[in-house]
N, C-alpha and C. Protein backbone atom coordinates (compact mmCIF):
# COMPACT_ATOMS: atom_id res chain seq x y z
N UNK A 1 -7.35 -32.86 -63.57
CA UNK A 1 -6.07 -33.35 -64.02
C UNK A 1 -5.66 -34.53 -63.14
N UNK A 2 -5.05 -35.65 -63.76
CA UNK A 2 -4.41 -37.10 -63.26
C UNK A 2 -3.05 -36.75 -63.32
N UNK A 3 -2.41 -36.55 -62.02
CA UNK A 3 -0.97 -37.40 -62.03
C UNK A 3 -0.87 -38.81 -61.35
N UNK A 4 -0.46 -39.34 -62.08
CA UNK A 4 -0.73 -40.84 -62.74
C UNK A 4 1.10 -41.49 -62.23
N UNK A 5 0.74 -42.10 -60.96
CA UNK A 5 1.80 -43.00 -61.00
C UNK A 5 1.86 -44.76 -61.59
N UNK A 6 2.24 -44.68 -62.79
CA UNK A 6 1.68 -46.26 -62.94
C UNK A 6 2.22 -47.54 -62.61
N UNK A 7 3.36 -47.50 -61.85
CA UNK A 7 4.02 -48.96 -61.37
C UNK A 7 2.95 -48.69 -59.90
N UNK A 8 2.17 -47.95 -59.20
CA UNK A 8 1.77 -47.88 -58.08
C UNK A 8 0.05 -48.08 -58.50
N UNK A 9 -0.02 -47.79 -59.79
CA UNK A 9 -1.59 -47.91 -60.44
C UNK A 9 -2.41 -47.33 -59.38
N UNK A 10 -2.37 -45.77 -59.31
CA UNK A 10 -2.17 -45.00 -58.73
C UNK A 10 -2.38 -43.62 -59.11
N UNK A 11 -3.28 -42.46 -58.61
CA UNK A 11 -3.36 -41.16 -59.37
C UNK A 11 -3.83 -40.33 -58.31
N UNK A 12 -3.25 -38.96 -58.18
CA UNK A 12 -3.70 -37.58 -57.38
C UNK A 12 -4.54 -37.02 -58.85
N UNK A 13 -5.85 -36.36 -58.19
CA UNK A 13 -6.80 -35.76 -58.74
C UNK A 13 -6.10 -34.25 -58.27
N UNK A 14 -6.93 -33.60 -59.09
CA UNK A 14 -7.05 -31.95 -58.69
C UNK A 14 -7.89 -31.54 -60.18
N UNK A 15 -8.97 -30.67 -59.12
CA UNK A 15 -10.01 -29.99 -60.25
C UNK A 15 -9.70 -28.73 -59.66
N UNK A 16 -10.32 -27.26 -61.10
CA UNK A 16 -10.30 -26.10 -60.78
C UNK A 16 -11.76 -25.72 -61.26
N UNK A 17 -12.73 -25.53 -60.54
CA UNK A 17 -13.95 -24.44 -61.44
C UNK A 17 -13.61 -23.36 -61.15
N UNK A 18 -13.91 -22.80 -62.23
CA UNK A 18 -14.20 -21.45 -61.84
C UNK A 18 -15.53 -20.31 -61.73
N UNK A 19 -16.73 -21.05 -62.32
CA UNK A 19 -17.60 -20.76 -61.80
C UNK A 19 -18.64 -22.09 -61.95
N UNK A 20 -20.32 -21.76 -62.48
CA UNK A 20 -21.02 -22.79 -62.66
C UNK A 20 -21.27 -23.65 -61.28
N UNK A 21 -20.88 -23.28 -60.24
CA UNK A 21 -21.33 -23.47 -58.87
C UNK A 21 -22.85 -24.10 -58.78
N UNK A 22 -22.85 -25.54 -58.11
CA UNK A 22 -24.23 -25.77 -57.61
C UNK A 22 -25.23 -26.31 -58.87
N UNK A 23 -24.41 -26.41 -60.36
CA UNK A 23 -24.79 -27.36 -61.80
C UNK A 23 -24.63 -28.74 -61.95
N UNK A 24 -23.86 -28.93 -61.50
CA UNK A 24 -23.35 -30.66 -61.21
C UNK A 24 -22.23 -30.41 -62.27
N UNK A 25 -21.43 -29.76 -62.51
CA UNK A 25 -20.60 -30.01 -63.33
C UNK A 25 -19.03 -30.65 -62.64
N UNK A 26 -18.95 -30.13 -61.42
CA UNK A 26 -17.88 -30.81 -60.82
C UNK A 26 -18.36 -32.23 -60.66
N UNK A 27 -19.26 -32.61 -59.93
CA UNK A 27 -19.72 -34.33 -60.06
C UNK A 27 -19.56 -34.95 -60.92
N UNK A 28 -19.93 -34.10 -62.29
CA UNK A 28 -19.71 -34.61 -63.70
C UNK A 28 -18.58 -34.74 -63.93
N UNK A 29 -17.76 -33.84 -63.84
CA UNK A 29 -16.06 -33.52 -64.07
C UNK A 29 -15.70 -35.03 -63.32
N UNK A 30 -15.85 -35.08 -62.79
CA UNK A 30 -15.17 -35.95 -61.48
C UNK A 30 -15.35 -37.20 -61.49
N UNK A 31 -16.62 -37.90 -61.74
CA UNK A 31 -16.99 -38.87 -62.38
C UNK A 31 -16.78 -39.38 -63.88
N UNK A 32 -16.06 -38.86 -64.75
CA UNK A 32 -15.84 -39.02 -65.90
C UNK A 32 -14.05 -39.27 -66.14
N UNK A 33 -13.51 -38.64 -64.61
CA UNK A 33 -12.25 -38.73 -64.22
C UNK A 33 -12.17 -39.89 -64.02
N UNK A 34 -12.84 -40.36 -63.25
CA UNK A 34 -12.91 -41.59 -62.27
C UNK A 34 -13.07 -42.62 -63.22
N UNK A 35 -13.87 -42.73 -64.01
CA UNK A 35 -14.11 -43.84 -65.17
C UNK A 35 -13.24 -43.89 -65.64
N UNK A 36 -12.55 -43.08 -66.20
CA UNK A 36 -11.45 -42.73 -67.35
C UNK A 36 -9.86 -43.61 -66.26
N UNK A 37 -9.94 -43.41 -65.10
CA UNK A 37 -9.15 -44.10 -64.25
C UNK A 37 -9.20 -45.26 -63.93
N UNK A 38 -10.50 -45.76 -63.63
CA UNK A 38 -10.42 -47.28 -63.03
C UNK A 38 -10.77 -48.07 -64.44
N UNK A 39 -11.74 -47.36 -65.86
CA UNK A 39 -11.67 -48.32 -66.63
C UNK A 39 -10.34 -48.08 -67.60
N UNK A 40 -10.70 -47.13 -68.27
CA UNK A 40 -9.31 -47.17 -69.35
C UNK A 40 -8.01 -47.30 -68.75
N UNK A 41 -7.43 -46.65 -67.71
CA UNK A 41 -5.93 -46.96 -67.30
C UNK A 41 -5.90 -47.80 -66.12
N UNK A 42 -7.02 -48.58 -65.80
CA UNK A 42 -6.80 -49.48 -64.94
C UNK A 42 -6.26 -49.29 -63.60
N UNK A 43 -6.49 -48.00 -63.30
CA UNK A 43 -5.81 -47.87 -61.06
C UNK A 43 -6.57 -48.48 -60.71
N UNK A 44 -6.17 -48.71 -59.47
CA UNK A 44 -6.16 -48.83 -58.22
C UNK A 44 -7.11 -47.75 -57.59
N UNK A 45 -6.19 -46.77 -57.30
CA UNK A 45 -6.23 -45.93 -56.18
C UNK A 45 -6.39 -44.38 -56.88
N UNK A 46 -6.96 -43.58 -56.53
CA UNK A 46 -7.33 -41.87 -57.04
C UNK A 46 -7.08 -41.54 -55.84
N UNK A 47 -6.20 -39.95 -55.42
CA UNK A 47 -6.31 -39.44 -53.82
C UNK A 47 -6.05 -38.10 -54.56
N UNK A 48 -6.51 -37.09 -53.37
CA UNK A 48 -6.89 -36.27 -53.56
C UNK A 48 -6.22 -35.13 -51.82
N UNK A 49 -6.18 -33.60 -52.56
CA UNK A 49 -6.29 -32.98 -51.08
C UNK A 49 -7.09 -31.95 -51.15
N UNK A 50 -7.65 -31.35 -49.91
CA UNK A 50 -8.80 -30.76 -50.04
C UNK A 50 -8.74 -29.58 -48.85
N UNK A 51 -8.66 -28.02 -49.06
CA UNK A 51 -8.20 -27.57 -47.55
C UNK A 51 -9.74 -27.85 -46.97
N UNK A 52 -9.66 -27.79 -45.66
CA UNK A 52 -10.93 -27.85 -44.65
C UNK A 52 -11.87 -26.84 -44.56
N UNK A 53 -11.62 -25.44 -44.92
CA UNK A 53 -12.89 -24.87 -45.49
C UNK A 53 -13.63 -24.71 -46.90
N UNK A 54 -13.22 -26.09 -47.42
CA UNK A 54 -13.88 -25.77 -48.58
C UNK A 54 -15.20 -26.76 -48.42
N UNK A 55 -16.03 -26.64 -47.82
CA UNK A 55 -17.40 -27.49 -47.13
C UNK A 55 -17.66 -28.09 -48.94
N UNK A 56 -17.84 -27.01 -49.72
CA UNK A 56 -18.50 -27.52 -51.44
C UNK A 56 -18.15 -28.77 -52.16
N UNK A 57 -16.40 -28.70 -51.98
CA UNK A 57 -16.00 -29.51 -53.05
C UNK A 57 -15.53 -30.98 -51.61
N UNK A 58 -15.32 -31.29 -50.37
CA UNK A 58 -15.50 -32.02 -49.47
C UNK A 58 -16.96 -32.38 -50.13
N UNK A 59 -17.82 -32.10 -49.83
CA UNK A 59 -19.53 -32.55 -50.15
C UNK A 59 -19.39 -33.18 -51.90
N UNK A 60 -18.82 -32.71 -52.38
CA UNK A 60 -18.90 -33.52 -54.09
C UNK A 60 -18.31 -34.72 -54.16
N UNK A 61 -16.57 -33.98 -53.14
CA UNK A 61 -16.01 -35.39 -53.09
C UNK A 61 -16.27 -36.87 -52.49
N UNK A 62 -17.07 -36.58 -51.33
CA UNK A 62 -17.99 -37.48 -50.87
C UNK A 62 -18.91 -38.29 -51.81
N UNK A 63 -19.82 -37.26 -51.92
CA UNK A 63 -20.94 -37.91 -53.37
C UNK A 63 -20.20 -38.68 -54.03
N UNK A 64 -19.13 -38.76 -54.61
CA UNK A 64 -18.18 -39.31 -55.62
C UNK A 64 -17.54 -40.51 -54.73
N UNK A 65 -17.68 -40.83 -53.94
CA UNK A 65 -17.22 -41.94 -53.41
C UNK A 65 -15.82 -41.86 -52.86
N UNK A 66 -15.45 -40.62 -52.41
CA UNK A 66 -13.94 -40.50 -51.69
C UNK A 66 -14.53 -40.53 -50.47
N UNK A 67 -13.20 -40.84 -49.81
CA UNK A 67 -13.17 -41.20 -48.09
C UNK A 67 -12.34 -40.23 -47.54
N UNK A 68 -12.30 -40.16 -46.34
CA UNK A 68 -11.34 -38.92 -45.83
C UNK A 68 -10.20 -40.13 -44.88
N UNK A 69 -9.05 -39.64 -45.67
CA UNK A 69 -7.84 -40.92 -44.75
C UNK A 69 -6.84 -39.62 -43.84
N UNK A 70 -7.42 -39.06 -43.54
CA UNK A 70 -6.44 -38.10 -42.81
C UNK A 70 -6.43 -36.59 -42.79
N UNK A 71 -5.65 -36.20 -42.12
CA UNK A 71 -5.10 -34.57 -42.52
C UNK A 71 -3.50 -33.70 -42.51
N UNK A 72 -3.57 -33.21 -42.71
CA UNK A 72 -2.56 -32.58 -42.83
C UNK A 72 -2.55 -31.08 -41.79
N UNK A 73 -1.84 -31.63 -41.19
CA UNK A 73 -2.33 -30.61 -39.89
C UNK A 73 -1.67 -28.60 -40.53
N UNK A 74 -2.37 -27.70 -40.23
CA UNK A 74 -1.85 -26.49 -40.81
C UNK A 74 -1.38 -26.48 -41.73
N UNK A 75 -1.32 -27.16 -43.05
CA UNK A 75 -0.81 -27.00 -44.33
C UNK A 75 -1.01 -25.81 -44.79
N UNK A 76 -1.80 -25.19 -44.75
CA UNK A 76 -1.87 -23.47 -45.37
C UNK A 76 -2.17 -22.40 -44.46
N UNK A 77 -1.18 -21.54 -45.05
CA UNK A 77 -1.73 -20.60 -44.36
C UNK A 77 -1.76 -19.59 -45.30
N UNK A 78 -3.26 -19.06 -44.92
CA UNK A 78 -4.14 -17.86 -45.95
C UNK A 78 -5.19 -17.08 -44.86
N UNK A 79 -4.03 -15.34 -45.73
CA UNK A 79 -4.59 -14.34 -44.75
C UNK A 79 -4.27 -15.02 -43.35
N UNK A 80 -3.35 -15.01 -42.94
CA UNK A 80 -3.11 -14.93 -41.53
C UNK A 80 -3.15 -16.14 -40.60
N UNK A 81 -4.11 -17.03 -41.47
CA UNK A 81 -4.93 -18.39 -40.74
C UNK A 81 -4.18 -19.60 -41.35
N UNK A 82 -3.84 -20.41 -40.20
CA UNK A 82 -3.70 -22.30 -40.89
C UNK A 82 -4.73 -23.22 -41.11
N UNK A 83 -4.75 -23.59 -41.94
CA UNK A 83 -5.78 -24.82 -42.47
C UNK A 83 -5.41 -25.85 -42.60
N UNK A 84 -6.44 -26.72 -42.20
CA UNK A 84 -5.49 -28.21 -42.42
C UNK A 84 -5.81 -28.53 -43.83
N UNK A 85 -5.08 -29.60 -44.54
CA UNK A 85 -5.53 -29.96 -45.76
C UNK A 85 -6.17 -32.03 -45.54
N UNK A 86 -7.16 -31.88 -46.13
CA UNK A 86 -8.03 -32.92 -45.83
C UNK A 86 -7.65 -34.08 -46.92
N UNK A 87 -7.06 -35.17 -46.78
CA UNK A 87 -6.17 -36.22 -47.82
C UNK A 87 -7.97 -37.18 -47.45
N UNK A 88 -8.04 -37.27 -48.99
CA UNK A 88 -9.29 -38.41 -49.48
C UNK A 88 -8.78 -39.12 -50.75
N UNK A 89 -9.03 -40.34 -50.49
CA UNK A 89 -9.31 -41.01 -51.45
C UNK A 89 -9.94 -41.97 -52.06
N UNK A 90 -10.25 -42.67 -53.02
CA UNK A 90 -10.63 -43.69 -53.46
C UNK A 90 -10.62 -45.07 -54.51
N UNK A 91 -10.77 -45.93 -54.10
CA UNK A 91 -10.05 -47.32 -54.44
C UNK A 91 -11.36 -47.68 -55.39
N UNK A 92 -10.52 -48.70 -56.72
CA UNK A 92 -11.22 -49.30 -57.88
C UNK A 92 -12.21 -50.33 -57.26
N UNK A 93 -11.66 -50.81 -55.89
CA UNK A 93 -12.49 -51.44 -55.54
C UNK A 93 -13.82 -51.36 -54.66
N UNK A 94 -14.12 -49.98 -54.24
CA UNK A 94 -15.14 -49.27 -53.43
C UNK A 94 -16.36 -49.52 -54.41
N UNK A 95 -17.58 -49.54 -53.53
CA UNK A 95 -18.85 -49.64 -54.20
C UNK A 95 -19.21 -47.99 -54.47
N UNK A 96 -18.77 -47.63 -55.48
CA UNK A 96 -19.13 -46.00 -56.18
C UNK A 96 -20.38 -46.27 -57.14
């Protein structure tokens, strides 16, 4: 899903699988996002957040040409523990 700011030409990603783990279907998912963003609605910019133990979808988002611009120090806390949340994104103009 795109929320889509368009005077900022501009969009936060967020994907959900729920299974199909390790198919390429998130790469796929994600890359078809990405097209659908920089060609048909013309952004800029896609960003994204990501908590820090999720090693899987960090590793896709990479492949996909996101960058890591920061964190979010303890943003969650699950079962007991804080996690930071990992802010990536990526620009129309990056070599993807």
């Amino acid at each position: 899903m795109l929320t889509i700011n368009p005077h900022n030409r501009s969009a936060g990603l967020r994907i959900f699988l729920q299974d199909g783990f390790g198919k390429g279907y998130g790469t796929a998912a994600i890359k078809h996002v990405l097209g659908y963003a920089f060609g048909e609605r013309d952004l800029h910019r896609v960003d994204l957040e990501v908590y820090e133990f999720n090693d899987r979808a960090i590793h896709v988002y990479k492949k996909c040409g996101f960058r890591e611009e920061g964190r979010l120090r303890d943003a969650l806390l699950w079962e007991g523990e804080f996690y930071d949340a990992i802010v990536m994104s990526i620009l129309s103009t990056d070599n993807i």
